[in-house]
C-alpha atoms as a PDB file:
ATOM      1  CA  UNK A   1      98.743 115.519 114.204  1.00  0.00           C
ATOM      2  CA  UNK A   2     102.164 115.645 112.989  1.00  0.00           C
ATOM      3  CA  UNK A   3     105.267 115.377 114.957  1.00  0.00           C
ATOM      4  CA  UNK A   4     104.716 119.584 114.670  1.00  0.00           C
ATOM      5  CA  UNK A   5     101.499 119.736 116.264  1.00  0.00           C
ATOM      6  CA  UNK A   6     100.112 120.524 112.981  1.00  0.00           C
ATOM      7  CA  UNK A   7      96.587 119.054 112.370  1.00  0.00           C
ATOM      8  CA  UNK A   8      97.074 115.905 109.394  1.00  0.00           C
ATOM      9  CA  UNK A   9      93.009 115.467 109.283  1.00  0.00           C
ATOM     10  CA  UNK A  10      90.308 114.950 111.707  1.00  0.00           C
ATOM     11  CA  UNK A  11      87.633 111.855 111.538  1.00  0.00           C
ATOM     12  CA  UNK A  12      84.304 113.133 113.332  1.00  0.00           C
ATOM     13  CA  UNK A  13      81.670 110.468 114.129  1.00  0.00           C
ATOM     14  CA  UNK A  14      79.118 113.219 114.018  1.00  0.00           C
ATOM     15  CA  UNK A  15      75.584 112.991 116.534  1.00  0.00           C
ATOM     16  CA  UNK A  16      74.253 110.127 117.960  1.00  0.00           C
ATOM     17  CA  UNK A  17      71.360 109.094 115.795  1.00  0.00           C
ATOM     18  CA  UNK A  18      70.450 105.876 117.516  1.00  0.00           C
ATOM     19  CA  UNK A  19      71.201 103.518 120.891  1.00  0.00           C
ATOM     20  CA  UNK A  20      74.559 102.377 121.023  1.00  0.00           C
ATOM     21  CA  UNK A  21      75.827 104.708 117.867  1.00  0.00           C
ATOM     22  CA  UNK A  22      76.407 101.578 115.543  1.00  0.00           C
ATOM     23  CA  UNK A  23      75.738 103.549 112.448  1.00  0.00           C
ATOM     24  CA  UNK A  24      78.332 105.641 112.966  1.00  0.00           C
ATOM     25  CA  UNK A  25      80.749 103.532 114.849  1.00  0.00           C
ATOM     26  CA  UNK A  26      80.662 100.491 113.184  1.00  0.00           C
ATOM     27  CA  UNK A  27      82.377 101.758 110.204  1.00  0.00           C
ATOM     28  CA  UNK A  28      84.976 103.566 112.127  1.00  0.00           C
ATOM     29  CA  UNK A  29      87.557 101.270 112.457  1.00  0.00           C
ATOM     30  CA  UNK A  30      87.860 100.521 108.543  1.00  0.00           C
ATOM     31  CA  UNK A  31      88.287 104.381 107.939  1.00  0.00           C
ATOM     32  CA  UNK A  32      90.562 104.704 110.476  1.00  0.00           C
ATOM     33  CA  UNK A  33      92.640 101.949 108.726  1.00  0.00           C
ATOM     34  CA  UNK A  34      92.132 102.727 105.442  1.00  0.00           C
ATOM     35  CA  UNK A  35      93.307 106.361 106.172  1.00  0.00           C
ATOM     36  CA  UNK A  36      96.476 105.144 107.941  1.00  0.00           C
ATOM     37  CA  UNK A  37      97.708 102.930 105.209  1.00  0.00           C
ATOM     38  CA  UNK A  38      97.856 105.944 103.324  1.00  0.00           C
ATOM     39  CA  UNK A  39     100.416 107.317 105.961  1.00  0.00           C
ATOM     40  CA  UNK A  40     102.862 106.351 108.474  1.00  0.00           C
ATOM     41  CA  UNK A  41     100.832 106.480 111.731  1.00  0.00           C
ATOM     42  CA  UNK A  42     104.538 106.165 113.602  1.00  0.00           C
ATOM     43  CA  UNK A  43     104.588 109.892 113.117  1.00  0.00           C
ATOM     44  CA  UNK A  44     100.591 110.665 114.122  1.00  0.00           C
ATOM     45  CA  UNK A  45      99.046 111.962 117.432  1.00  0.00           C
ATOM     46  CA  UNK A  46      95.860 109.587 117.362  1.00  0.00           C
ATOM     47  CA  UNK A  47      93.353 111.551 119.862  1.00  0.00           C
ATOM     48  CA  UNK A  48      89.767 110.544 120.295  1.00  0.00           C
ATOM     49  CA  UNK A  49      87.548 112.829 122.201  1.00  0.00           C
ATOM     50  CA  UNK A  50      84.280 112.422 123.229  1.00  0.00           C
ATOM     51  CA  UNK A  51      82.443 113.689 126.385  1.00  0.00           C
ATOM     52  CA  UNK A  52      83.122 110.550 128.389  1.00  0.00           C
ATOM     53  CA  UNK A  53      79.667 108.695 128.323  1.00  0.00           C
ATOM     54  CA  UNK A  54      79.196 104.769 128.386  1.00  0.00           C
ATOM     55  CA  UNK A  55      79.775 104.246 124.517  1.00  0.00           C
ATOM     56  CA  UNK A  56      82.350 106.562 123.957  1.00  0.00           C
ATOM     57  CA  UNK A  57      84.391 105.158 126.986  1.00  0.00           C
ATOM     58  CA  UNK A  58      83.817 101.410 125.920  1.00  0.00           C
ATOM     59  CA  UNK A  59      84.500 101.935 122.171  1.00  0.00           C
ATOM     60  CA  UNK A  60      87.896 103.634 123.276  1.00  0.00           C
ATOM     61  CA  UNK A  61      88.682 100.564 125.760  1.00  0.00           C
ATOM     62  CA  UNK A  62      87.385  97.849 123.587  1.00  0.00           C
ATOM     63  CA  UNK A  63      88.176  99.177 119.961  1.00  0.00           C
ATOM     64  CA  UNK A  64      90.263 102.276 119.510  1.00  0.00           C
ATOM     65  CA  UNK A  65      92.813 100.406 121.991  1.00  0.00           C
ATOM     66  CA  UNK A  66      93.044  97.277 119.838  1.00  0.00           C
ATOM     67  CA  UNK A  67      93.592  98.700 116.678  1.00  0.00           C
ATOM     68  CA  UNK A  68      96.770  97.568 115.103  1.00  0.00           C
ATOM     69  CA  UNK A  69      98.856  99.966 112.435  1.00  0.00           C
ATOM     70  CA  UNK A  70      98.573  98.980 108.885  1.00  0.00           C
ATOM     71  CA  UNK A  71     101.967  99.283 108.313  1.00  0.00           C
ATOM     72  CA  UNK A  72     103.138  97.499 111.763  1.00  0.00           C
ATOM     73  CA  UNK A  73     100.716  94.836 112.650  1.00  0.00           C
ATOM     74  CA  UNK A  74     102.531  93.699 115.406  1.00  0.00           C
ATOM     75  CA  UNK A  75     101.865  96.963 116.787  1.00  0.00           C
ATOM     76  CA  UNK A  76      98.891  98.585 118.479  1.00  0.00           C
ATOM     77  CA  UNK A  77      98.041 102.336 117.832  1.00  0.00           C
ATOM     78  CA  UNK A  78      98.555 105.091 120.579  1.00  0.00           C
ATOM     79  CA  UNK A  79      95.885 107.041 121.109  1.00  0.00           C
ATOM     80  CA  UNK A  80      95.387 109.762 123.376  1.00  0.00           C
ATOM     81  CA  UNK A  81      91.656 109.909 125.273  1.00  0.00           C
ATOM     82  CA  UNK A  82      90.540 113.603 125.668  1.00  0.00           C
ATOM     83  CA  UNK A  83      87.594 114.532 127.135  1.00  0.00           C
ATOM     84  CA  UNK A  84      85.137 117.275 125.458  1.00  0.00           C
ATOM     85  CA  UNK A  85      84.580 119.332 128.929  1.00  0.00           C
ATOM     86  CA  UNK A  86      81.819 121.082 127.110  1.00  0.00           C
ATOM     87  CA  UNK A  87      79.717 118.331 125.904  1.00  0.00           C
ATOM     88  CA  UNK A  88      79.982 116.551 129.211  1.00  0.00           C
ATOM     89  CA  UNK A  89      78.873 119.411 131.078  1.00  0.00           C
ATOM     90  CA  UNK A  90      76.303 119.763 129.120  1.00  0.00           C
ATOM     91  CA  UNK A  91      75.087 115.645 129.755  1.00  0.00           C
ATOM     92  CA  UNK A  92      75.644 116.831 133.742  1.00  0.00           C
ATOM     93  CA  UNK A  93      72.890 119.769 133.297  1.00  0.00           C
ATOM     94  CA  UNK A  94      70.394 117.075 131.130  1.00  0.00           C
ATOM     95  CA  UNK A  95      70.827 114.760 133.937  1.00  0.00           C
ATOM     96  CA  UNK A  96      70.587 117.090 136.546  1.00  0.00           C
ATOM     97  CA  UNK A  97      67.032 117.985 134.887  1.00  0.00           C
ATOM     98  CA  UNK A  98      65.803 114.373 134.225  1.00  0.00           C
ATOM     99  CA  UNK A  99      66.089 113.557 137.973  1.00  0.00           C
ATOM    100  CA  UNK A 100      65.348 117.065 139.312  1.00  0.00           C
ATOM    101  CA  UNK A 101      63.457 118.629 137.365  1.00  0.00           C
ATOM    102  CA  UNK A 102      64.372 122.269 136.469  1.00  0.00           C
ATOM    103  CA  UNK A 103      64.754 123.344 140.335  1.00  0.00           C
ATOM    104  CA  UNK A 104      67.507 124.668 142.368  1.00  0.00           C
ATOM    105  CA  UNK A 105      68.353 121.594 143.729  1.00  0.00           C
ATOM    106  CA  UNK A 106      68.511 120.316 140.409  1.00  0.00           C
ATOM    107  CA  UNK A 107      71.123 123.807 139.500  1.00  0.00           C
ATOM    108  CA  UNK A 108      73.025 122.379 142.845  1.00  0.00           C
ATOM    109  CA  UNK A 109      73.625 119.550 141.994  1.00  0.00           C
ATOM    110  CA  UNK A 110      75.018 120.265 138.024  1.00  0.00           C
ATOM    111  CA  UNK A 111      77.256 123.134 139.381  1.00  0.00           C
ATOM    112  CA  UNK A 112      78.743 120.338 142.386  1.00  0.00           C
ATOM    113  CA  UNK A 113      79.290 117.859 139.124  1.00  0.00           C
ATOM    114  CA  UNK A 114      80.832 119.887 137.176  1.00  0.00           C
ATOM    115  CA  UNK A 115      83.172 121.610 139.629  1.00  0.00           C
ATOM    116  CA  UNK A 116      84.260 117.249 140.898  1.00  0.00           C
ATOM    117  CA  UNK A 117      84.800 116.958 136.760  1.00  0.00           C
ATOM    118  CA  UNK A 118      87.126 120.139 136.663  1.00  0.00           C
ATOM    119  CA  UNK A 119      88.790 119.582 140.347  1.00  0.00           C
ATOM    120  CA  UNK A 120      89.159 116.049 141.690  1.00  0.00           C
ATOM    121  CA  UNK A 121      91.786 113.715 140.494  1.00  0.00           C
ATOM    122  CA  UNK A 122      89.393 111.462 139.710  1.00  0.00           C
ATOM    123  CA  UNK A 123      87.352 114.038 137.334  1.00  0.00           C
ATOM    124  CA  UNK A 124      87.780 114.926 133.859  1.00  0.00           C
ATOM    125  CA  UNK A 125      91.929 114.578 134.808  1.00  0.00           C
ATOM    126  CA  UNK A 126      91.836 110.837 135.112  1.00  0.00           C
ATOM    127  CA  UNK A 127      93.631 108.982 132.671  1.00  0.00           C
END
C-alpha cells in the first residue's frame, strides 16, 4: 500500500501443495525483491498474512524479517504480520475434528479456541 492506503499490488503464495510449502515459498523472496527494485519500498505498507500456522509464522520470523530493501541495503523491510481470522478458524475446527472426532466435545472445544483467538491478549491480538 501507498502512503494513501491505496492497494500498489498484492503477492499471493496461493495453497499449500506440499510439506513445508517450498514450492511456493522458496521463490518468494526473489519476487519480492525484484518487485521492489521497481519501486521505492520507503513509501510501501509490506503486510503478510497468513492464518498463523508453523510455516507461515517461521517464514515471517526467519525470512520476511531479514529481507533488506533493494534500494537501501543497509536497511531491513517493515512488514506488518496480520493474521487471516478466517483461515485460522477454520485450522481450529480441522483440528478440533482430527482429535475429536465430529462430536460435541469436539464443537466445544473449536468454539473455546476460537473465542481465546478473538479475546485474550495473547490470541489473534498478539504482536
Amino acid at each position: 500500500m501507498d502512503r494513501r492506503g491505496k492497494q500498489v499490488g498484492t503477492v499471493s503464495r496461493g495453497q499449500m501443495p506440499e510439506s513445508e510449502q517450498t514450492t511456493l515459498t522458496m521463490p518468494l523472496p526473489a519476487l519480492i525483491q525484484d518487485i521492489l527494485q521497481q519501486v521505492d519500498a520507503q513509501g510501501l505498507r509490506l503486510v503478510s498474512v497468513s492464518d498463523d500456522g508453523y510455516h507461515p509464522s517461521d517464514y515471517d520470523h526467519n525470512v520476511l524479517k531479514k529481507m533488506h530493501d533493494p534500494q537501501r541495503p543497509w536497511r531491513t523491510l517493515a512488514w506488518l504480520r496480520l493474521v487471516d481470522s478466517y483461515h485460522a478458524c477454520l485450522s481450529i475446527q480441522q483440528l478440533a475434528e482430527a482429535l475429536f472426532g465430529p462430536s460435541a466435545k469436539g464443537r466445544a472445544w473449536a468454539k473455546q479456541r476460537r473465542k481465546d483467538l478473538k479475546t485474550t491478549s495473547d490470541g489473534i491480538t498478539r504482536g
